[in-house]
Protein backbone atom coordinates (compact mmCIF):
# COMPACT_ATOMS: atom_id res chain seq x y z
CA UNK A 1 -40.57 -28.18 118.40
CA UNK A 2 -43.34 -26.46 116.77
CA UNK A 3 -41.15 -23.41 115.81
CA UNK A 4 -38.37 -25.44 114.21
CA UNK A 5 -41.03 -27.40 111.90
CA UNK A 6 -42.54 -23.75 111.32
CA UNK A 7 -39.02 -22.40 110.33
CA UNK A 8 -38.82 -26.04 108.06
CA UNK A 9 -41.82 -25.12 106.29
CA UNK A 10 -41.21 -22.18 105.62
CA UNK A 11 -37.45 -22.85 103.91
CA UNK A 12 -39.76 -25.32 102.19
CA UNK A 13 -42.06 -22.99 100.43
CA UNK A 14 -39.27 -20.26 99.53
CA UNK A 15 -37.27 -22.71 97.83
CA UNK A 16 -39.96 -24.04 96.18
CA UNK A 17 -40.98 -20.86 95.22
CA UNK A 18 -37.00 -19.83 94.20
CA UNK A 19 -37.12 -23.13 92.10
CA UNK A 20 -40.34 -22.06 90.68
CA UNK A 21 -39.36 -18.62 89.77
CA UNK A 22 -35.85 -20.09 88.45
CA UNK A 23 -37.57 -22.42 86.19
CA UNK A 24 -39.93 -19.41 85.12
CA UNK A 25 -36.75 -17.52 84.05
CA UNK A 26 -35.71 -20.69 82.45
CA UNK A 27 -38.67 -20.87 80.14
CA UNK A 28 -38.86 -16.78 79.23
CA UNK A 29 -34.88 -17.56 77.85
CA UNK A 30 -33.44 -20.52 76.76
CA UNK A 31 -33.17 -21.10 73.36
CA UNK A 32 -35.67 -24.48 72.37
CA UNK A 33 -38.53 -26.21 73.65
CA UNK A 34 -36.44 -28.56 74.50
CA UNK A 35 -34.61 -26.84 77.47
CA UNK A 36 -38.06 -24.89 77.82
CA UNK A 37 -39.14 -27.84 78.74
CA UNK A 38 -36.09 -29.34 81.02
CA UNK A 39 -36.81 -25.97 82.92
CA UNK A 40 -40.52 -26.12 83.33
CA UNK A 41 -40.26 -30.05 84.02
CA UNK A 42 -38.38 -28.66 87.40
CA UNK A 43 -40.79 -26.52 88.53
CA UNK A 44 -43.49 -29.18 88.22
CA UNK A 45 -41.47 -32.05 90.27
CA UNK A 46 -38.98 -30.05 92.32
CA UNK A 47 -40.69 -26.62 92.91
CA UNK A 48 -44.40 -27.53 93.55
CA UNK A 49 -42.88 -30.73 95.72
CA UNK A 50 -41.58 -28.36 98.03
CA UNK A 51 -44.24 -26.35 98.06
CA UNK A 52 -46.53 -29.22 99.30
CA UNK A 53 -44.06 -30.48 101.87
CA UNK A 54 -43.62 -26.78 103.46
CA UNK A 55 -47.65 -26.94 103.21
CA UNK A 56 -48.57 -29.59 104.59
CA UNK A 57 -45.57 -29.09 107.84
CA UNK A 58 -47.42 -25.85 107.63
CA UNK A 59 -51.04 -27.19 108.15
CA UNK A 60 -48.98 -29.29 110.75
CA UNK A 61 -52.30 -32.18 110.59
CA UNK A 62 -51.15 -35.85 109.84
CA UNK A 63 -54.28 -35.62 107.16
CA UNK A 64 -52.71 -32.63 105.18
CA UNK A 65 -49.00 -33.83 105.57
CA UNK A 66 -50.42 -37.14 103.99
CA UNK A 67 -52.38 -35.21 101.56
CA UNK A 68 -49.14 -33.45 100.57
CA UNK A 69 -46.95 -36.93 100.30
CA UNK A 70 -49.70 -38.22 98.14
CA UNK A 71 -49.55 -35.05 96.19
CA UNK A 72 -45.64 -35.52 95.61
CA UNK A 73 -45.73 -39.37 94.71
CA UNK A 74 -48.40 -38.19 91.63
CA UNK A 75 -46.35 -35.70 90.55
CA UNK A 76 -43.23 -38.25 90.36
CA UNK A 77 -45.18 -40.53 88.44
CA UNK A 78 -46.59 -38.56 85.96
CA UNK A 79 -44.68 -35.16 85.28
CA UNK A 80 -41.35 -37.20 84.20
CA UNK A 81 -43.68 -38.99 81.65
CA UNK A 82 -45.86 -36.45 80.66
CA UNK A 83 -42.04 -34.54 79.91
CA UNK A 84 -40.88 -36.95 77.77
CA UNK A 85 -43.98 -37.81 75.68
CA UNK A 86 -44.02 -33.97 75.06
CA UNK A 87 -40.16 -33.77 74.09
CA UNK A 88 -40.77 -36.87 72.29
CA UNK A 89 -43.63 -35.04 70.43
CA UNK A 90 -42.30 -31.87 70.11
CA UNK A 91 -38.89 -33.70 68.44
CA UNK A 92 -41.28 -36.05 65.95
CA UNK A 93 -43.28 -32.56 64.87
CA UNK A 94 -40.02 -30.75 63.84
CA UNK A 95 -39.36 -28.24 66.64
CA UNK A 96 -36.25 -26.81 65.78
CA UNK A 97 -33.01 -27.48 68.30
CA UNK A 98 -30.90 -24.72 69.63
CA UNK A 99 -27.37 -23.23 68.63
CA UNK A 100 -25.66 -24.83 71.59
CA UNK A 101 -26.68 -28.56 70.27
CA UNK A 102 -23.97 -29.55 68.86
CA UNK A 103 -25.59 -33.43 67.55
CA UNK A 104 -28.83 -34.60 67.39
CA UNK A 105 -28.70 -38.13 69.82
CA UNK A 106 -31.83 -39.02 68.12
CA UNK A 107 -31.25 -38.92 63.97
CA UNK A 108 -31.82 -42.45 62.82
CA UNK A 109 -33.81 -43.47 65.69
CA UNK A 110 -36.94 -41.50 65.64
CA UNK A 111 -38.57 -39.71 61.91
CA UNK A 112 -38.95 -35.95 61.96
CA UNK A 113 -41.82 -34.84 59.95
CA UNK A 114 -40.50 -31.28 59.99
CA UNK A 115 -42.76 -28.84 59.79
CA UNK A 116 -39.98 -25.96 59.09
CA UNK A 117 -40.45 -24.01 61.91
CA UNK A 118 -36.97 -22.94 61.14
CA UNK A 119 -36.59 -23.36 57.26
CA UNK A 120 -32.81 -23.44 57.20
CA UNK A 121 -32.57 -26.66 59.03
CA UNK A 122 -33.67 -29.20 56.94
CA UNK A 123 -35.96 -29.46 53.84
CA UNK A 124 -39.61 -29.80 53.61
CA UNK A 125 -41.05 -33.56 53.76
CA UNK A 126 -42.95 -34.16 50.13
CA UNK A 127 -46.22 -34.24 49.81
CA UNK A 128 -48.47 -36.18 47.63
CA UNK A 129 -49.84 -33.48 46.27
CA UNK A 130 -49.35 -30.56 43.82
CA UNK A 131 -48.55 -27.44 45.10
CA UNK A 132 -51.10 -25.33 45.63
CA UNK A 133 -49.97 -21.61 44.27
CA UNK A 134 -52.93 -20.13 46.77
CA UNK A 135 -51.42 -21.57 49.77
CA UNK A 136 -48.84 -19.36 51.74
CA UNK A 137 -45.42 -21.64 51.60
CA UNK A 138 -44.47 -23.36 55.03
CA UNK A 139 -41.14 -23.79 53.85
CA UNK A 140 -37.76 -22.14 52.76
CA UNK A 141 -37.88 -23.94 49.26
CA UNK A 142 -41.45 -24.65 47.93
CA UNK A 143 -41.40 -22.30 45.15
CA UNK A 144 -38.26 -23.84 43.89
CA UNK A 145 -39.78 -27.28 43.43
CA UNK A 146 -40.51 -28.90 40.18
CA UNK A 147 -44.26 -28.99 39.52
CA UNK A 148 -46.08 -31.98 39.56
CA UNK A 149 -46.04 -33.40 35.73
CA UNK A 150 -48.86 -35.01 34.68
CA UNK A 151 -46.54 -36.82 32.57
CA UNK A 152 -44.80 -38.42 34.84
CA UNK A 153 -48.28 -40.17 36.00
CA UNK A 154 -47.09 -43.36 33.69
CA UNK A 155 -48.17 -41.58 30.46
CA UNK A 156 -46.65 -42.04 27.07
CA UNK A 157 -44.58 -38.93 25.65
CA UNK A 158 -41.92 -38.58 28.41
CA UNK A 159 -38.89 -36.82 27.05
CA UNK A 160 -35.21 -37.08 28.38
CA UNK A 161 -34.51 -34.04 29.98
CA UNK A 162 -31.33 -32.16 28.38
CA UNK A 163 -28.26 -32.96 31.02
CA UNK A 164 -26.65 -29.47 30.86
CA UNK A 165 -25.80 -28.77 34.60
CA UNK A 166 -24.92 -31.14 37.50
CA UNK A 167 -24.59 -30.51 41.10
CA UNK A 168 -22.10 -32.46 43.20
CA UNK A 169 -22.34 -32.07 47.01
CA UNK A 170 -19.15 -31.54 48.77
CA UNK A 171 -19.49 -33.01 52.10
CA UNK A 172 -16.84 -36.00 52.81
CA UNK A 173 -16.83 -39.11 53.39
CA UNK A 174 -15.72 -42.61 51.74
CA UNK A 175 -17.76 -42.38 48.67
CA UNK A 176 -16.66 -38.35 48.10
CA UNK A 177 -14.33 -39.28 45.42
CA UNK A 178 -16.56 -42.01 43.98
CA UNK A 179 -19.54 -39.21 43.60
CA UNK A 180 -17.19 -36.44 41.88
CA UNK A 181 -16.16 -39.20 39.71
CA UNK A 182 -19.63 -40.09 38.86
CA UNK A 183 -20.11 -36.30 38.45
CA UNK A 184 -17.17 -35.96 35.52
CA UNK A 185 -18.21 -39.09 33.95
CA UNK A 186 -21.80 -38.39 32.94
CA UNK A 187 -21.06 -34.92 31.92
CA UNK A 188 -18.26 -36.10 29.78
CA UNK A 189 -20.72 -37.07 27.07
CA UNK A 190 -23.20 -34.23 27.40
CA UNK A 191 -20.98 -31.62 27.80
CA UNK A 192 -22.63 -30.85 31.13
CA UNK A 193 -21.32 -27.87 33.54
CA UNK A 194 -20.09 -29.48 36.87
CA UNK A 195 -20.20 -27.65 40.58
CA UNK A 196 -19.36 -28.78 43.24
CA UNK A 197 -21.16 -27.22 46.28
CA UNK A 198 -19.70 -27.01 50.00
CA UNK A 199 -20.98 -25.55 52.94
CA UNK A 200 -24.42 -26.67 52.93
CA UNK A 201 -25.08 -26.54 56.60
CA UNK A 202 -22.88 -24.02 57.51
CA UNK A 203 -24.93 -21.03 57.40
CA UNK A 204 -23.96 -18.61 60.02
CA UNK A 205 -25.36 -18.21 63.31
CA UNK A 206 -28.24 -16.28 63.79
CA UNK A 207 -29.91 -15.26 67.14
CA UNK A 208 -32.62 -17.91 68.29
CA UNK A 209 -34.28 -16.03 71.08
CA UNK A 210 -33.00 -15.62 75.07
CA UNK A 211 -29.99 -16.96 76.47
CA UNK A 212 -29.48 -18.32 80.02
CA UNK A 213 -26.83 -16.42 81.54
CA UNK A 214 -23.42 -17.35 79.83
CA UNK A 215 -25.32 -19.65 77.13
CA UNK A 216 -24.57 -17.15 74.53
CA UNK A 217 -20.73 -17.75 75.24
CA UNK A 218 -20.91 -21.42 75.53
CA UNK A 219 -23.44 -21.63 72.45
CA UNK A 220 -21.08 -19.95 70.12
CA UNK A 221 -18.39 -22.23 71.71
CA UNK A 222 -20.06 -24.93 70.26
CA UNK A 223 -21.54 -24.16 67.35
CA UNK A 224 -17.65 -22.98 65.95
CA UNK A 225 -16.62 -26.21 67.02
CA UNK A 226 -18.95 -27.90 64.33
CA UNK A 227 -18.55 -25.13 61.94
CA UNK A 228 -15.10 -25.87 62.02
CA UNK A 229 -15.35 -29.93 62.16
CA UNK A 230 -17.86 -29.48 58.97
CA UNK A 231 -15.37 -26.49 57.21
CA UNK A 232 -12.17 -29.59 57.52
CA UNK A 233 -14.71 -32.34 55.74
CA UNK A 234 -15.69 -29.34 53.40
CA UNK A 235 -11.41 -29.04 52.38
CA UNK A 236 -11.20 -32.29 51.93
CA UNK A 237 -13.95 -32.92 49.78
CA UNK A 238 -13.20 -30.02 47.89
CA UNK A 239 -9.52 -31.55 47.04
CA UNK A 240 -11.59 -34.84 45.83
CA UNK A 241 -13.26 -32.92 43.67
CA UNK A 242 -10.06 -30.79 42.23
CA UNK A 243 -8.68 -34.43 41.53
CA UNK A 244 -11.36 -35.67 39.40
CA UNK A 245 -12.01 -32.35 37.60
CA UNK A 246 -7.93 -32.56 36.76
CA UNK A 247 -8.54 -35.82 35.49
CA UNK A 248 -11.12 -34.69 32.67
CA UNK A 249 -9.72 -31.56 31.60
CA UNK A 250 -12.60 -30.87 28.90
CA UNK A 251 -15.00 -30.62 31.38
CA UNK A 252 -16.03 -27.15 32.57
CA UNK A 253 -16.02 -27.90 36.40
CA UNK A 254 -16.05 -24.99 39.16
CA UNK A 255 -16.36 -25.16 42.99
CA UNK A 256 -18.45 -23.34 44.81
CA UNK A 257 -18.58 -22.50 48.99
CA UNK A 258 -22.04 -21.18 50.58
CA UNK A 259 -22.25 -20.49 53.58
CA UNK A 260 -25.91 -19.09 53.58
CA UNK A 261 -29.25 -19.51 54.29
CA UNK A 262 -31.51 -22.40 53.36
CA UNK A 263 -33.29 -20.07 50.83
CA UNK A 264 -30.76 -18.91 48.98
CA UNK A 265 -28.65 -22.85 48.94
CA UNK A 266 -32.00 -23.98 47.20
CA UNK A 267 -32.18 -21.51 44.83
CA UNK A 268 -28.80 -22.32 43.67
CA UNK A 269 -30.31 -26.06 43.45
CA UNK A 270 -33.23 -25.37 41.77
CA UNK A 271 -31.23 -24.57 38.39
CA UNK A 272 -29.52 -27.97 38.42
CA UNK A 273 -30.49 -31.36 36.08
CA UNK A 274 -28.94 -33.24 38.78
CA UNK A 275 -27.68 -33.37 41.87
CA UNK A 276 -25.21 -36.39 42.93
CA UNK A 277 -24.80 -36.82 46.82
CA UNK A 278 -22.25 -39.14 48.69
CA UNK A 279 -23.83 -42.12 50.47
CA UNK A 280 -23.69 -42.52 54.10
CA UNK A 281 -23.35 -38.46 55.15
CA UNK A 282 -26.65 -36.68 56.73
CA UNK A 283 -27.07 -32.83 56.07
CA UNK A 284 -24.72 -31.81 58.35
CA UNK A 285 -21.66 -33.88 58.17
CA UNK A 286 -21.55 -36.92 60.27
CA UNK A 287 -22.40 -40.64 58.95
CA UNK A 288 -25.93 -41.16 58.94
CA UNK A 289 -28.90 -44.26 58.47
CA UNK A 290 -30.27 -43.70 54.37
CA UNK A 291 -33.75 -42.43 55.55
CA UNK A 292 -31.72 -39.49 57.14
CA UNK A 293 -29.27 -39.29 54.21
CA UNK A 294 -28.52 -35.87 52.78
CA UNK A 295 -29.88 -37.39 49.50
CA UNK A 296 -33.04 -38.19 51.18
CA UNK A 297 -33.43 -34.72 52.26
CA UNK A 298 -33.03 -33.08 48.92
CA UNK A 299 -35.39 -35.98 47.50
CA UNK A 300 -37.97 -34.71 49.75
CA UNK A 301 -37.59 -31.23 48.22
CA UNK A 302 -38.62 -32.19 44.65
CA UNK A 303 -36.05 -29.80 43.30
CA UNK A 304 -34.15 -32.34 41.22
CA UNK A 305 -33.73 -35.32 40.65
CA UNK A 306 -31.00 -36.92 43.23
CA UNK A 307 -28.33 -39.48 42.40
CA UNK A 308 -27.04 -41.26 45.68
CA UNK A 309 -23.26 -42.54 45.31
CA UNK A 310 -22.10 -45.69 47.31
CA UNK A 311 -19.65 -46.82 44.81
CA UNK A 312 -18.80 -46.17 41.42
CA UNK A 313 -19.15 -49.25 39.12
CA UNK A 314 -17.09 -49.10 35.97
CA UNK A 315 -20.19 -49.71 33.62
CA UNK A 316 -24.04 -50.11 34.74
CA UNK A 317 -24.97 -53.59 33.38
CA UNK A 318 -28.66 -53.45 35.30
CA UNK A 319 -31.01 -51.57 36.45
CA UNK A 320 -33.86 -52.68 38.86
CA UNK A 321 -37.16 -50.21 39.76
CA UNK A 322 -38.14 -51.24 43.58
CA UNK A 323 -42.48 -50.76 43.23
CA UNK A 324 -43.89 -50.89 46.66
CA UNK A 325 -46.32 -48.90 48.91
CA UNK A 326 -44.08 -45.54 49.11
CA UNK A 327 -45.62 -42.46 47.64
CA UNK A 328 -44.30 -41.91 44.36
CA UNK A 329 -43.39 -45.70 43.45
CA UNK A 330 -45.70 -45.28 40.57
CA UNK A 331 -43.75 -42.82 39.03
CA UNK A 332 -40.24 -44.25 38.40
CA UNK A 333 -40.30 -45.31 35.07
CA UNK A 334 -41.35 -41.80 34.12
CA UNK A 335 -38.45 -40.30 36.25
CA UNK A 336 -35.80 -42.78 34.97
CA UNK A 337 -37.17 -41.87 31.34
CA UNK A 338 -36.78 -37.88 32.36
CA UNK A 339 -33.50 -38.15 33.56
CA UNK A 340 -31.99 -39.90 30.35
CA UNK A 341 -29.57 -41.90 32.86
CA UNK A 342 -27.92 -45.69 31.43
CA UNK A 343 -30.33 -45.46 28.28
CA UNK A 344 -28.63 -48.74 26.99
CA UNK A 345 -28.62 -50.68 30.63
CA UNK A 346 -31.85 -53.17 30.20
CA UNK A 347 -34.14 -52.64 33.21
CA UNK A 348 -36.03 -54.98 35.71
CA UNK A 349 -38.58 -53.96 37.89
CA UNK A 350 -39.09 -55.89 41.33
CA UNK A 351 -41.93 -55.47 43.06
CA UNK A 352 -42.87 -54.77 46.78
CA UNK A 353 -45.19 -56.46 49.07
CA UNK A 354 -47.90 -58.99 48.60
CA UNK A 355 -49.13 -59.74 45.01
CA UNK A 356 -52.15 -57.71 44.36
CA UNK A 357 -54.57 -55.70 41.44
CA UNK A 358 -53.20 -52.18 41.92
CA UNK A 359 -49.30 -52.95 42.46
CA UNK A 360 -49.57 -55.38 39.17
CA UNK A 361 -51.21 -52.79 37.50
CA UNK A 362 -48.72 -50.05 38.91
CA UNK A 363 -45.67 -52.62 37.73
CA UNK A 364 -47.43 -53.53 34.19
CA UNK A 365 -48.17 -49.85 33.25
CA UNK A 366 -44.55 -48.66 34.17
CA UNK A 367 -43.13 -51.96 32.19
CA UNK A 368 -45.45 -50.51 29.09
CA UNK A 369 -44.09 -47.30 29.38
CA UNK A 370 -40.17 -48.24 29.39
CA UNK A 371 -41.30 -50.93 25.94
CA UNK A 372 -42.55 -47.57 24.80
CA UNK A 373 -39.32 -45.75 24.62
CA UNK A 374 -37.42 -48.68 23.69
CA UNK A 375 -36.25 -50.36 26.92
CA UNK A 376 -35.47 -53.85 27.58
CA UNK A 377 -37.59 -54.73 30.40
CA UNK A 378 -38.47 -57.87 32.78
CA UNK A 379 -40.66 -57.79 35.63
CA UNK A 380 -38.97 -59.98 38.44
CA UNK A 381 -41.13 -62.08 41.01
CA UNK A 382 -42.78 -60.02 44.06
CA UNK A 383 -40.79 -60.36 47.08
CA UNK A 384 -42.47 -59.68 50.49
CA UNK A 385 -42.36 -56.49 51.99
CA UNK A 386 -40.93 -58.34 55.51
CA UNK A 387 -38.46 -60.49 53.87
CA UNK A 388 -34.99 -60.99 55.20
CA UNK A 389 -32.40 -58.64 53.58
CA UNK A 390 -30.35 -61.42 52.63
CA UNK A 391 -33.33 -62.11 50.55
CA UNK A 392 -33.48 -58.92 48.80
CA UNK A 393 -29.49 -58.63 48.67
CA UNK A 394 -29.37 -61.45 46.56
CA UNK A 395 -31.68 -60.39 43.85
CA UNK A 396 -30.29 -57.06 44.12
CA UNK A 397 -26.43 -57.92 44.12
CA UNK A 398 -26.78 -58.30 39.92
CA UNK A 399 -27.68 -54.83 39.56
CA UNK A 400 -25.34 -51.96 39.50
CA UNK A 401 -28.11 -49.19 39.57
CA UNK A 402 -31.56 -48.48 41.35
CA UNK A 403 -34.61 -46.33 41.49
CA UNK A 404 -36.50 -45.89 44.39
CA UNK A 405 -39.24 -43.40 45.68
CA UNK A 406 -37.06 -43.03 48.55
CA UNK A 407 -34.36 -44.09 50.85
CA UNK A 408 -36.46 -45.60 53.82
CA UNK A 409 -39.82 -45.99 55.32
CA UNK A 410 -38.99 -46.69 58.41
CA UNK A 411 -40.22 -43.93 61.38
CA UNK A 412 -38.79 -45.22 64.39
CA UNK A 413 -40.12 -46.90 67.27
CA UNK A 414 -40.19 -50.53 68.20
CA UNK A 415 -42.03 -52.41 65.22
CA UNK A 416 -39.70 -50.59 63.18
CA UNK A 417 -36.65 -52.26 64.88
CA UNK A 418 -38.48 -55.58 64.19
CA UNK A 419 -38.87 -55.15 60.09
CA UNK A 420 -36.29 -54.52 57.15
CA UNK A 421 -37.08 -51.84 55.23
CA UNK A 422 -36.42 -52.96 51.25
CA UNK A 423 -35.22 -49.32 50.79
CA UNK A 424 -32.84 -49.25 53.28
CA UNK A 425 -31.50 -52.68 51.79
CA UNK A 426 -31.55 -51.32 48.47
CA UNK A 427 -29.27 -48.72 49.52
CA UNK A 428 -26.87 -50.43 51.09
CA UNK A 429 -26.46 -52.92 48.34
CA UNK A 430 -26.72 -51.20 44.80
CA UNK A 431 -23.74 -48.69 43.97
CA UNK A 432 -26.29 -46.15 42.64
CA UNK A 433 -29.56 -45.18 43.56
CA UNK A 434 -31.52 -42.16 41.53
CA UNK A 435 -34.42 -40.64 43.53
CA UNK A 436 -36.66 -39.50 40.51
């Protein structure tokens, strides 16, 4: 008998040693910290459980086979937790995913404040800040970005800024069309040069550290299988875009493909007056919540100013400024002003949250500065920051244009499934939305 529990405990230990030298491997080469951390989660619950079963059969005492079981039970409560607060962590910060991921399960659901490990994922999340030209840049676009203006701090003088190149994003979807229309119409006037870029997202692959054996295979697998989903939305946008450049013949329009790096897509952006993005489609293709919008991820970038298409109204009538607590809310007026967008449209500006000094004085100073330059403006009643959308939809539904600070500022979690964001009503309910 003793033998056979010897010969137990010692199958024990190797393969909890093999597990822990698997896992090991698993951590030196797969591609994220993801899997790094599926790997290393293993070894914790799998590999050292073994370990302290073949000990403590070893030991062959009732104390250190209990002292083993106890051992096992701690590390199935806590190492599975401890795993996912660290994934969850890891995800939140902005660790980049690998190659072989071919969607990320958790856009819309939890805010990435990317860091830009990897700068061609995804843009850099503004800041409130200038730029500080001592600092070494984090990201793949900050010395693109417009500096901050001091004008735009709700000073008089703001000029319109001269509309001589606009940017349409080529990336599908139901309001495509309505977005290369929008595209033709404004530069119709202004005699504006119109792109349209496509392939944003489609840089090629590039090698992300050590492969598991046969991941390389199965990650290029993949990744062509987006590449190609994201090249057929591409086409088809693309033909959208030939169809409403055919239908203004005056209007020097040109299409443009880039399949490149992060870098070099946002130095193509930087020399735009505007950039008009399709509602509804996140940086990489498929439909996404506004916060995670494409739109909202050039916004972020400060490069230029960003007009979101849902539809395409035949005139703008109205135009409503939604104040509240997001960074940069005190700076619409100047950004509408800069932009030189629906000069004639009169303008109201609704108000955020609960009624208070600084966001009156934030809403009076802005309404002084539109008077200024000749704008019809009325300041609408404060509505509350946690009112019910159908609330907000029906001030809203009068307007055919808005400008926000952003698209949503919601971060995920549970009391964000329990409040309405006035953004994310906004943006579902106006046709137009310019992020300044």
């Amino acid at each position: 008998m003793r033998v056979a529990i010897e010969v137990l405990a010692a199958l024990l230990l190797v393969g909890g040693a093999g597990v822990v030298g698997l896992a090991a491997l698993g951590v030196a080469r797969l591609t994220d910290p993801f899997m790094r951390m599926h790997a290393a989660a293993k070894a914790g619950v799998a590999g050292a459980g073994l370990m302290l079963l073949g000990a403590g059969l070893a030991f062959g005492t009732p104390a250190a086979l209990l002292t083993a079981l106890a051992a096992i039970a701690f590390l199935l409560l806590t190492a599975p937790l401890a795993s996912h607060a660290l994934g969850r962590a890891a995800y939140v910060a902005g660790a980049p995913l690998g190659a072989a991921s071919v969607a990320d399960a958790l856009s819309g659901v939890l805010h990435r404040k990317v860091f830009d490990i990897d700068p061609s994922r995804t843009l850099r999340t503004r800041t409130a800040r200038a730029p500080n030209p001592e600092e070494t840049p984090m990201s793949a676009i900050p010395e693109f970005r417009r500096p901050v203006d001091p004008v735009l701090r709700d000073q008089p003088g703001v000029e319109a800024a001269a509309l001589r190149r606009i940017l349409v994003c080529l990336v599908g979807g139901p309001s495509q069309a309505a977005a290369a229309t929008a595209a033709m119409r404004l530069a119709g006037p202004t005699g504006a040069a119109v792109t349209g870029l496509s392939g944003v997202g489609l840089e090629p692959r590039i090698w992300r550290g050590p492969m598991p054996v046969g991941g390389a295979f199965w990650a290029d697998w993949l990744a062509s299988r987006s590449r190609a989903r994201l090249r057929e939305a591409a086409a088809a946008a693309l033909g959208e875009f030939e169809t409403a450049a055919a239908a203004h013949p005056s209007i020097r329009a040109a299409a443009r493909h880039e399949e490149n790096s992060a870098r070099e897509i946002a130095s193509l952006l930087a020399g735009q007056d505007l950039i008009i993005v399709p509602a509804g489609i996140g940086p990489h293709g498929p439909e996404s919540e506004p916060g995670h919008e494409l739109a909202a991820a050039l916004a972020t970038g400060r490069v230029a100013p960003v007009l979101r298409v849902r539809e395409l109204p035949e005139t703008v009538r109205g135009v409503v400024l939604i104040v509240g607590d997001a960074p940069g809310s005190g700076a619409l007026a100047a950004g509408l002003l800069r932009s030189g967008l629906w000069s004639a449209a009169p303008i109201s500006i609704l108000p955020i949250g609960e009624e208070r000094s600084s966001l009156r004085e934030m809403v009076e100073a802005q309404a002084e500065l539109l008077r200024e330059h000749g704008r019809r403006v009325a300041v609408m009643a404060p509505i509350d920051a946690t009112a019910a959308p159908e609330e907000l939809r029906a001030r809203l539904v009068f307007f055919d244009a808005a400008v926000v600070p952003c698209l949503s500022t919601c971060y995920g979690g549970v009391l964000d499934s329990l409040r309405h964001c006035a953004f994310e009503t906004t943006a579902r309910t106006v046709p137009l939305s310019l992020l300044p």
